[in-house]
C-alpha atoms as a PDB file:
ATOM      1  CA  UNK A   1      14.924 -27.938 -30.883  1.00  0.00           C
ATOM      2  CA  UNK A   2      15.987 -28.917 -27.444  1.00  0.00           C
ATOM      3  CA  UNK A   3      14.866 -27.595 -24.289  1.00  0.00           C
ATOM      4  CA  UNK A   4      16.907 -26.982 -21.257  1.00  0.00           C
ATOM      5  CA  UNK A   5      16.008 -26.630 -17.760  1.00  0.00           C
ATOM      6  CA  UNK A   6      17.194 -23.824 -15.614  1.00  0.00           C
ATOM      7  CA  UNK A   7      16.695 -24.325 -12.604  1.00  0.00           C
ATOM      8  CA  UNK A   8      16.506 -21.042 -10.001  1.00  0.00           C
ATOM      9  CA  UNK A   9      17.421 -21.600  -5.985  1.00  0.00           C
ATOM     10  CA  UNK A  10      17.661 -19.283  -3.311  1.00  0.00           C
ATOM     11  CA  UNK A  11      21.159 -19.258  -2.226  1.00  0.00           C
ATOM     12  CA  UNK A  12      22.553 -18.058   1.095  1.00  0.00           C
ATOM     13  CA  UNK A  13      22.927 -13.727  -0.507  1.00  0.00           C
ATOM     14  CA  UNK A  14      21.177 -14.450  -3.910  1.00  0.00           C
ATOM     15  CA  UNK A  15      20.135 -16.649  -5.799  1.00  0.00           C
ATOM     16  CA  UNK A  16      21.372 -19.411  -7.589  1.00  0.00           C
ATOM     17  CA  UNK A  17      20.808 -21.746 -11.228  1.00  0.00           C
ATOM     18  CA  UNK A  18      22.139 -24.268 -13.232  1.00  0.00           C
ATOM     19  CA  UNK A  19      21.451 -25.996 -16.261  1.00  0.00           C
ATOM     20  CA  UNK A  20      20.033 -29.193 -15.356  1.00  0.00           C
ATOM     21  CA  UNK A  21      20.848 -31.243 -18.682  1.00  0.00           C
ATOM     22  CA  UNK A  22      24.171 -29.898 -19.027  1.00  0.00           C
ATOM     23  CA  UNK A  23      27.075 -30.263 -15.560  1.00  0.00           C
ATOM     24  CA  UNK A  24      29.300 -27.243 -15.366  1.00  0.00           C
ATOM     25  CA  UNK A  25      27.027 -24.440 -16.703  1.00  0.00           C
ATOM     26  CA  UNK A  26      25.804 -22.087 -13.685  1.00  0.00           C
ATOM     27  CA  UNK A  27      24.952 -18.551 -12.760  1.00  0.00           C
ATOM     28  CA  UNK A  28      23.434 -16.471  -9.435  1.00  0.00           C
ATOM     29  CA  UNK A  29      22.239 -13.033  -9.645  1.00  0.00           C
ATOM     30  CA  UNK A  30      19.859 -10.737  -7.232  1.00  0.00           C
ATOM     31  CA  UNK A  31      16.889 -10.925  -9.964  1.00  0.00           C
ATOM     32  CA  UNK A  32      15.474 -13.333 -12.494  1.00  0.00           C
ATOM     33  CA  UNK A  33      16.640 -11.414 -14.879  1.00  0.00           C
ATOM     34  CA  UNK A  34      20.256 -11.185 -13.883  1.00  0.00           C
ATOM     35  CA  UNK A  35      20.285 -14.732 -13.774  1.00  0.00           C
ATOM     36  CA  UNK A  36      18.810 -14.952 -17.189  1.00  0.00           C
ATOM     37  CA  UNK A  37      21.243 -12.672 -18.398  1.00  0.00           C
ATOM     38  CA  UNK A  38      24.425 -14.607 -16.241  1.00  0.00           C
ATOM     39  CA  UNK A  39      22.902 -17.912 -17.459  1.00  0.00           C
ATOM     40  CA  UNK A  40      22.842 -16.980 -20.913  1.00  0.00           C
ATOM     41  CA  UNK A  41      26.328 -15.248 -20.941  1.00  0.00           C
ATOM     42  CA  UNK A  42      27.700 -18.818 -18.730  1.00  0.00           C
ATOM     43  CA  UNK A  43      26.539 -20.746 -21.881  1.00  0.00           C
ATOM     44  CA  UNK A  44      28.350 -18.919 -24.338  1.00  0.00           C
ATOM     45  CA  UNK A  45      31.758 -18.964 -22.281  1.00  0.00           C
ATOM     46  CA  UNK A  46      30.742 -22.891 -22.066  1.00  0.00           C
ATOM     47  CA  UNK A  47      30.472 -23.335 -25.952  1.00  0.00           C
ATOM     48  CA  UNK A  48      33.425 -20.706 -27.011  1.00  0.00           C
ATOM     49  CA  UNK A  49      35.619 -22.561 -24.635  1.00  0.00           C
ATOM     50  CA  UNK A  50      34.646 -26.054 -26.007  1.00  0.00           C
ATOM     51  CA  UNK A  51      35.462 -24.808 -29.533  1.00  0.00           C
ATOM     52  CA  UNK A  52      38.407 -23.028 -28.352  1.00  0.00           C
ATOM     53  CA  UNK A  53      39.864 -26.107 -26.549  1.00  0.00           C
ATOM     54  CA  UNK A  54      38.626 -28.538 -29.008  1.00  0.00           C
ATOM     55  CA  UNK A  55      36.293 -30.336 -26.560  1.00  0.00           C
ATOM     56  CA  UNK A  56      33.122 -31.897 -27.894  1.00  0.00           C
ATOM     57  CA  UNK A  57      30.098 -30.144 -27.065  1.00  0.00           C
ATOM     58  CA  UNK A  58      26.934 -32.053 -24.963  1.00  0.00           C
ATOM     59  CA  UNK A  59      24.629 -32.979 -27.645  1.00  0.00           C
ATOM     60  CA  UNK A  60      21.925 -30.488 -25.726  1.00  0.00           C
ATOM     61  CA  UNK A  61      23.950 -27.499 -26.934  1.00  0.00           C
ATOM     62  CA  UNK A  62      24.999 -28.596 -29.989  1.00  0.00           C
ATOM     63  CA  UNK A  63      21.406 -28.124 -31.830  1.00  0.00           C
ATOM     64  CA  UNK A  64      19.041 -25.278 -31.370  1.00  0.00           C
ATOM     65  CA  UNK A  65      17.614 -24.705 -27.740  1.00  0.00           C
ATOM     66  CA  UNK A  66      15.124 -22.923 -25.640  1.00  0.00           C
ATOM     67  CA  UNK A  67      15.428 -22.756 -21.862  1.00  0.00           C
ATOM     68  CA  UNK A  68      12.411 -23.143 -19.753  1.00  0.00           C
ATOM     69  CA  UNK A  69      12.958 -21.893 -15.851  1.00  0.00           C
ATOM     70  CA  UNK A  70      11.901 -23.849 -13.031  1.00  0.00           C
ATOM     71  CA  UNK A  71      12.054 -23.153  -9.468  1.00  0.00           C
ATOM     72  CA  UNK A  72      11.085 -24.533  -6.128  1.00  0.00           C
ATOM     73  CA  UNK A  73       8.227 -22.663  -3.960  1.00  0.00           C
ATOM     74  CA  UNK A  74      10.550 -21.670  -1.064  1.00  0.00           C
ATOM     75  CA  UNK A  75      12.896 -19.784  -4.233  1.00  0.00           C
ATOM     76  CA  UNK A  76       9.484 -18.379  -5.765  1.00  0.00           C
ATOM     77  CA  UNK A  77       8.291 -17.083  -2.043  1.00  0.00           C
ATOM     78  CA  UNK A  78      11.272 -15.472  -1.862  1.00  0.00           C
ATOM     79  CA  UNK A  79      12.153 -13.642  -5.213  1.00  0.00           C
ATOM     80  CA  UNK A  80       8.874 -12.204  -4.869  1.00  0.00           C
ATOM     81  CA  UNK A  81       8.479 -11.268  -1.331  1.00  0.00           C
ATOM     82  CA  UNK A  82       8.449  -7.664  -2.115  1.00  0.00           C
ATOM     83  CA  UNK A  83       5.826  -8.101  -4.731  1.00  0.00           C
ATOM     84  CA  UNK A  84       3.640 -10.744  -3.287  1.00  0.00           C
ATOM     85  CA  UNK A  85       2.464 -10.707   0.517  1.00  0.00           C
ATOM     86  CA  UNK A  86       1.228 -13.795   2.222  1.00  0.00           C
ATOM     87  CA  UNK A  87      -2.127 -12.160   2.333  1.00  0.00           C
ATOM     88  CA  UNK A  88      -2.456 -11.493  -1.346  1.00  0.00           C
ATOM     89  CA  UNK A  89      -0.955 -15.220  -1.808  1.00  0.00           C
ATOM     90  CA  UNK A  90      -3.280 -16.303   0.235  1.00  0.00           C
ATOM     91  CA  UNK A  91      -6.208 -14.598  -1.456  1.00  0.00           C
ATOM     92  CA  UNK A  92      -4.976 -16.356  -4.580  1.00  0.00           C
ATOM     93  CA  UNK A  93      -4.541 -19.375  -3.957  1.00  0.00           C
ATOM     94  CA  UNK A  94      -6.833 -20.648  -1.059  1.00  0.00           C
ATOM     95  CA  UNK A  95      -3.545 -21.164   0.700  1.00  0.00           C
ATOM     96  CA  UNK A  96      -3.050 -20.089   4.504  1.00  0.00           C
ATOM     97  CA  UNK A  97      -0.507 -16.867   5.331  1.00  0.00           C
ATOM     98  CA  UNK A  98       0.911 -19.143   7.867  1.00  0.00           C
ATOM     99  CA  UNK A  99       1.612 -22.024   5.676  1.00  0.00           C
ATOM    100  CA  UNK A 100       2.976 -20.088   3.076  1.00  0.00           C
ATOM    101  CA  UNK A 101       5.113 -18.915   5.480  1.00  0.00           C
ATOM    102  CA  UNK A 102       6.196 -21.853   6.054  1.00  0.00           C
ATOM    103  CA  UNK A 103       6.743 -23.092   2.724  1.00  0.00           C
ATOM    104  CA  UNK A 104       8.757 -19.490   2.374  1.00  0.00           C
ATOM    105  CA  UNK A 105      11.170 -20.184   5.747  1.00  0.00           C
ATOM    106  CA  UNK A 106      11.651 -23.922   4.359  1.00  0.00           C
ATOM    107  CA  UNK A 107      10.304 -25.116   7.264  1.00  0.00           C
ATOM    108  CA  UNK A 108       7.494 -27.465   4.952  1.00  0.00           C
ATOM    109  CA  UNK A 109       7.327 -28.039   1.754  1.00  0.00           C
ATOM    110  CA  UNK A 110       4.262 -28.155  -0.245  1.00  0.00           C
ATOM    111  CA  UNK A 111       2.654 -30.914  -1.470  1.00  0.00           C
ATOM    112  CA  UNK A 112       2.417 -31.584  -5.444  1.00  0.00           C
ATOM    113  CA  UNK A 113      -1.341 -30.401  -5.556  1.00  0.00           C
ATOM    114  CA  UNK A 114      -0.295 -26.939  -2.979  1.00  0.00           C
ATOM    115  CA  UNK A 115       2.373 -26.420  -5.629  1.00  0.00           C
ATOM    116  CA  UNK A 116      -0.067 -26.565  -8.264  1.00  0.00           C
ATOM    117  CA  UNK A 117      -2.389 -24.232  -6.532  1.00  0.00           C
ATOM    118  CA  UNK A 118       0.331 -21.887  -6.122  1.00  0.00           C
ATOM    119  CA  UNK A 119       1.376 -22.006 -10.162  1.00  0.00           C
ATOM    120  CA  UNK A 120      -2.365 -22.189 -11.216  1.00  0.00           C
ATOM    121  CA  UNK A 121      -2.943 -18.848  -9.451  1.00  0.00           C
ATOM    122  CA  UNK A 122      -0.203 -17.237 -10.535  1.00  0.00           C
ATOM    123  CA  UNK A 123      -0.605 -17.856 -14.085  1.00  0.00           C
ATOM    124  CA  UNK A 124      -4.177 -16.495 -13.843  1.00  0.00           C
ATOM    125  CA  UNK A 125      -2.699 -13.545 -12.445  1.00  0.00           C
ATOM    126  CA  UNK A 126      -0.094 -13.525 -15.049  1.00  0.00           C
ATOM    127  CA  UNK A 127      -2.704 -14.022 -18.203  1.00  0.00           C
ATOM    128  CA  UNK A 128      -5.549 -11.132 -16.449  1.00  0.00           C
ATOM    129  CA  UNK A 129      -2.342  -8.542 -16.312  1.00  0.00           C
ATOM    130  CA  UNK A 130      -1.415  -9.245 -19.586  1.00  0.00           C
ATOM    131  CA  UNK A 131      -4.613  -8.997 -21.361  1.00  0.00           C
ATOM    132  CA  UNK A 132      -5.253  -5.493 -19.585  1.00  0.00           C
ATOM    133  CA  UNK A 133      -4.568  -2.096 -21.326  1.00  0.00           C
ATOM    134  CA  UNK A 134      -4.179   0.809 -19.260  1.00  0.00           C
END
């Protein structure tokens, strides 16, 4: 089984992704899962219109495939700003408000080990919620 990357940027109203093994395939929405949803509806347009056409299709698509969904820290910052504040961010992740900020406005980026922090604490969030039962 192959996997594909989607990869998630903020765009200008919304935000943006593409399929990074395969050119051509692409999708924006105003939520993950509208992009999800766009991503996985831009795919099967791509394929039906390959078979429909006669085209070959990429060898990615032709198998089986999961997609795994990647995006930048600015992106992240953003999608979530509603959920997330810098404070709780910061409680976290040992990571200042101010340069999360930053990382947020685009003004920095972080380095490899801050992005690490960042996904390390959110996937510790992500695994306590999950095991609770309310």
């Amino acid at each position: 089984m192959n996997t594909l990357t989607v990869v998630i940027e903020k765009a200008e109203n919304n935000f943006s992704a593409y399929l990074k093994e395969v050119d051509g395939i692409t999708a924006s929405g105003q939520t993950i899962d509208h992009i999800k949803t766009s991503l996985l509806s831009a795919i099967e347009a791509y394929v039906e219109t390959c078979k429909e056409i006669g085209c070959e299709l990429p060898p990615e698509l032709s198998e089986e495939y999961e997609l795994k969904y990647e995006m930048d820290i600015q992106s992240l910052l953003n999608i979530y700003e509603g959920v997330f504040t810098k404070s709780g961010l910061e409680k976290l992740t040992g990571i200042n408000q101010k340069q999360l900020w930053h990382y947020a406005q685009g003004i920095s980026r972080p380095r490899a080990e801050q992005r690490q922090k960042i996904e390390s604490a959110l996937h510790r969030l992500g695994s306590e919620l999950i095991s609770l039962s309310l």
